[in-house]
Protein backbone atom coordinates (compact mmCIF):
# COMPACT_ATOMS: atom_id res chain seq x y z
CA UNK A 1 -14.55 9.49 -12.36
CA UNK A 2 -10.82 10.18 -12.74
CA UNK A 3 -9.13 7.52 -15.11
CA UNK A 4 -5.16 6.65 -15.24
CA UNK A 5 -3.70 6.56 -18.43
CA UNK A 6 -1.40 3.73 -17.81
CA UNK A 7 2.31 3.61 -20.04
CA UNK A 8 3.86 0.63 -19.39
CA UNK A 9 7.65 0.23 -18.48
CA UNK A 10 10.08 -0.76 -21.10
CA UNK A 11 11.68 -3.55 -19.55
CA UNK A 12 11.15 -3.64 -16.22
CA UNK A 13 8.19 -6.23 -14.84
CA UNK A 14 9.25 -5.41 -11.11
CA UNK A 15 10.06 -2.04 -9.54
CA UNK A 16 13.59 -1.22 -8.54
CA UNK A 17 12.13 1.12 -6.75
CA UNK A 18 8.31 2.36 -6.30
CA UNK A 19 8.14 5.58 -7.35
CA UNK A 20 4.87 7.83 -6.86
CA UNK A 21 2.64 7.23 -9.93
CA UNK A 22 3.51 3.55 -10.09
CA UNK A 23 0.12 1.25 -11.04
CA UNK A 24 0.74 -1.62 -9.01
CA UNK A 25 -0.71 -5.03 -7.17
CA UNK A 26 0.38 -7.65 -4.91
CA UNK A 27 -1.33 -10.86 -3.70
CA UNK A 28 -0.06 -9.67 -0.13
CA UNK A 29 -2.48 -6.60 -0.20
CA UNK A 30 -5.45 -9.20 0.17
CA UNK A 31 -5.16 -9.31 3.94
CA UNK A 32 -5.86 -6.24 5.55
CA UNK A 33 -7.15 -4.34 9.15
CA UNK A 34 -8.43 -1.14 9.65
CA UNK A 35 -7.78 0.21 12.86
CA UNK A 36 -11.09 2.04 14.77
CA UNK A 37 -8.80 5.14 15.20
CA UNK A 38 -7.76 5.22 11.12
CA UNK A 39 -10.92 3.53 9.64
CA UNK A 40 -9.84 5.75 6.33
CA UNK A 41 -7.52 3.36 4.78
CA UNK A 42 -6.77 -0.39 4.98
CA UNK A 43 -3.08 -1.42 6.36
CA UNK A 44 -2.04 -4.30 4.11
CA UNK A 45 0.31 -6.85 3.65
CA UNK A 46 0.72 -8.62 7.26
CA UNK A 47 3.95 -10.54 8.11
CA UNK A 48 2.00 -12.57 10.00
CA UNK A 49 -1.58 -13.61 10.72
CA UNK A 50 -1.60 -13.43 14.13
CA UNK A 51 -0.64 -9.81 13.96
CA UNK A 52 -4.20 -8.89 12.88
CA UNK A 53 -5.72 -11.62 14.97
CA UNK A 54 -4.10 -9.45 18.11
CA UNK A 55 -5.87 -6.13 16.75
CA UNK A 56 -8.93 -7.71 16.29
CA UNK A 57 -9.27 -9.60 19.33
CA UNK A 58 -8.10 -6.62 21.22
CA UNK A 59 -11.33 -4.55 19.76
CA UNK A 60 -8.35 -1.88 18.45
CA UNK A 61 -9.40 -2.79 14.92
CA UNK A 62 -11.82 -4.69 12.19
CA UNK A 63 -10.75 -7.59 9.76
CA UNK A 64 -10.30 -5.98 6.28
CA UNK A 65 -9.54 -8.82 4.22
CA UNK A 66 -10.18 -9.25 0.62
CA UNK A 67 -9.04 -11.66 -1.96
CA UNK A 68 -9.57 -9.10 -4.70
CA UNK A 69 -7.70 -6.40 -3.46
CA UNK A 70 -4.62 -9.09 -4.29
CA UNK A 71 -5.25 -8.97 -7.82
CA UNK A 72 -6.58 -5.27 -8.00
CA UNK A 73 -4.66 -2.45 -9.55
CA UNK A 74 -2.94 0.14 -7.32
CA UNK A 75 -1.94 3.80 -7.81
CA UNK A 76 0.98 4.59 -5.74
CA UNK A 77 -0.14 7.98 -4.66
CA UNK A 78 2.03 9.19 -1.92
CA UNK A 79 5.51 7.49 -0.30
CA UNK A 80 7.21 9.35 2.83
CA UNK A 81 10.20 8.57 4.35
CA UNK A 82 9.59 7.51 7.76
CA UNK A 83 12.41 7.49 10.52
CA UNK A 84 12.67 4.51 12.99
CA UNK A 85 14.32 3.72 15.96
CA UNK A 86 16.30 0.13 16.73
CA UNK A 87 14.42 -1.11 20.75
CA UNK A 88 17.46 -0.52 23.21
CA UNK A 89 17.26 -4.23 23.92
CA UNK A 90 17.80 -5.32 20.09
CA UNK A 91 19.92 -2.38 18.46
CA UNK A 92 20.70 0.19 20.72
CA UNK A 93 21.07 3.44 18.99
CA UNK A 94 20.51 1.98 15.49
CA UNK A 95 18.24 4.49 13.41
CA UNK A 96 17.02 4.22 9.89
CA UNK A 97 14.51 5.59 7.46
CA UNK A 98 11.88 3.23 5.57
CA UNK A 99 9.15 4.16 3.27
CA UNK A 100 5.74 4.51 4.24
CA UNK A 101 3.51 3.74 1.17
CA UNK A 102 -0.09 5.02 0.03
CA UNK A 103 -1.98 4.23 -2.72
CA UNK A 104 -6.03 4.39 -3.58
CA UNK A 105 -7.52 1.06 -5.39
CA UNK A 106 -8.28 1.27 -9.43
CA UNK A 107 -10.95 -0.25 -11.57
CA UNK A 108 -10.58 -2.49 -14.23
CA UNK A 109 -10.70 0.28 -16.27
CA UNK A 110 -8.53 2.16 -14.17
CA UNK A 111 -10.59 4.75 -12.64
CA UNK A 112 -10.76 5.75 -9.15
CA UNK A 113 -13.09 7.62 -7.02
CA UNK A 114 -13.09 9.84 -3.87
CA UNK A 115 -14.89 6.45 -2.31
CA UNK A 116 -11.92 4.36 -3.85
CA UNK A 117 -10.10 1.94 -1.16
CA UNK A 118 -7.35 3.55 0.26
CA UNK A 119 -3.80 1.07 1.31
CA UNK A 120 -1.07 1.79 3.76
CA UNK A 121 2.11 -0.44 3.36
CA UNK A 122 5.60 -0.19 4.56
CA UNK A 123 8.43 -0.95 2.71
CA UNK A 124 12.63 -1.71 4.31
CA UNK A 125 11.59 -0.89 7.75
CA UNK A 126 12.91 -4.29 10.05
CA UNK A 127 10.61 -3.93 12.87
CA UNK A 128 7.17 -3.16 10.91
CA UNK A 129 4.74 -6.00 10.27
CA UNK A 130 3.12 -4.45 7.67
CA UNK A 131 5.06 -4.69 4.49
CA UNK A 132 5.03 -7.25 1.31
CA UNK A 133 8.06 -9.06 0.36
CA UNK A 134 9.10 -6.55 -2.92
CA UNK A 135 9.57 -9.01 -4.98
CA UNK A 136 5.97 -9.92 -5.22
CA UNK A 137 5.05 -6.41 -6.02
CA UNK A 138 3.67 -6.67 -9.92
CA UNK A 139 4.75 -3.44 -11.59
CA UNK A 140 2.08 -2.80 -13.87
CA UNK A 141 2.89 0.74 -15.66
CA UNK A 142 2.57 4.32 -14.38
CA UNK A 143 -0.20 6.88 -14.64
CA UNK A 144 0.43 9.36 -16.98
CA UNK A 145 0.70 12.58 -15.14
CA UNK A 146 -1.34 15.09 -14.22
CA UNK A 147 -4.61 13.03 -14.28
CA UNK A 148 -7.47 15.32 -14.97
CA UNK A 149 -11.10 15.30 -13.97
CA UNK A 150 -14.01 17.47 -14.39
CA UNK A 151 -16.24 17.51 -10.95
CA UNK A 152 -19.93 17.40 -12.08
CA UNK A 153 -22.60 19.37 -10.93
C-alpha cells in the first residue's frame, strides 16, 4: 500500500489555504451521503441535517455517516476551481469561483489504498451545502511528494 511521508508545517496549525498534498481532518467530514448516481466518493461536511435527510428520503442517495471519518486523516488530492452562478432572484448576475475539494481517507499509519474512502467538499462557494466551516479544518502536515508504490504481482 502507498504510504505518505507526512512533514509537518512550521508554524501553521490551520491552513491559510488548502493546498493539494495537504494531510488533513475535520469533525465535519463525519456526516456524509453518497448519491446513487456518484456512489464513488462520499460528499461531506453538510450545512445542515436536513439536507441529507431530503436526499435520502427522496431515494436520490444513501446515509454515509461515520464518526471516524471526523477524526481520520485526509490527503488533499485534487482541488478545482469551480464557477457558480448567483439565482436571478437572490444576486442577479453575480458570478464567482469556489473550490471543489477531493481527498482519499489515510490510515493511522498513513497509507491509502485504491479501496481507500474517497471525500468531496466545497470550500467559499455561498450557495453549496456541502462545505466545513475552515476554521475547523486540522492541518496536519503534507505528503512528501511524489509518493511511490510498487504494484505487486
Amino acid at each position: 500500500m502507498p504510504k505518505v511521508l507526512l512533514q509537518e508545517y512550521h508554524g501553521r496549525s490551520s491552513p491559510t489555504r488548502l493546498a493539494v498534498g495537504d494531510v488533513i481532518r475535520c469533525p465535519a467530514f463525519s456526516v456524509g451521503l453518497v448519491f446513487k448516481r456518484d456512489p464513488g466518493e462520499v460528499l461531506v461536511a453538510w450545512r445542515s441535517r436536513s439536507y441529507t435527510e431530503h436526499y435520502v428520503k427522496s431515494g436520490k442517495a444513501v446515509e454515509a455517516d461515520d464518526d471516524s471519518r471526523g477524526t481520520a486523516p485526509f490527503l488533499v488530492i485534487t482541488i478545482k476551481l469551480i464557477a457558480g452562478e448567483s439565482p436571478d432572484d437572490m444576486h442577479p448576475r453575480e458570478h464567482w469561483f469556489s473550490r471543489d475539494v477531493q481527498c482519499v481517507r489515510l490510515s493511522e499509519e498513513m497509507e491509502f489504498s485504491a479501496e481507500s474512502e474517497r471525500i468531496r467538499f466545497s470550500l467559499n462557494d455561498p450557495m453549496s451545502v456541502i462545505q466545513p466551516d475552515e476554521e475547523t479544518v486540522e492541518l496536519l502536515g503534507y505528503a512528501e511528494i511524489p509518493i511511490r508504490w510498487n504494484m505487486e504481482e
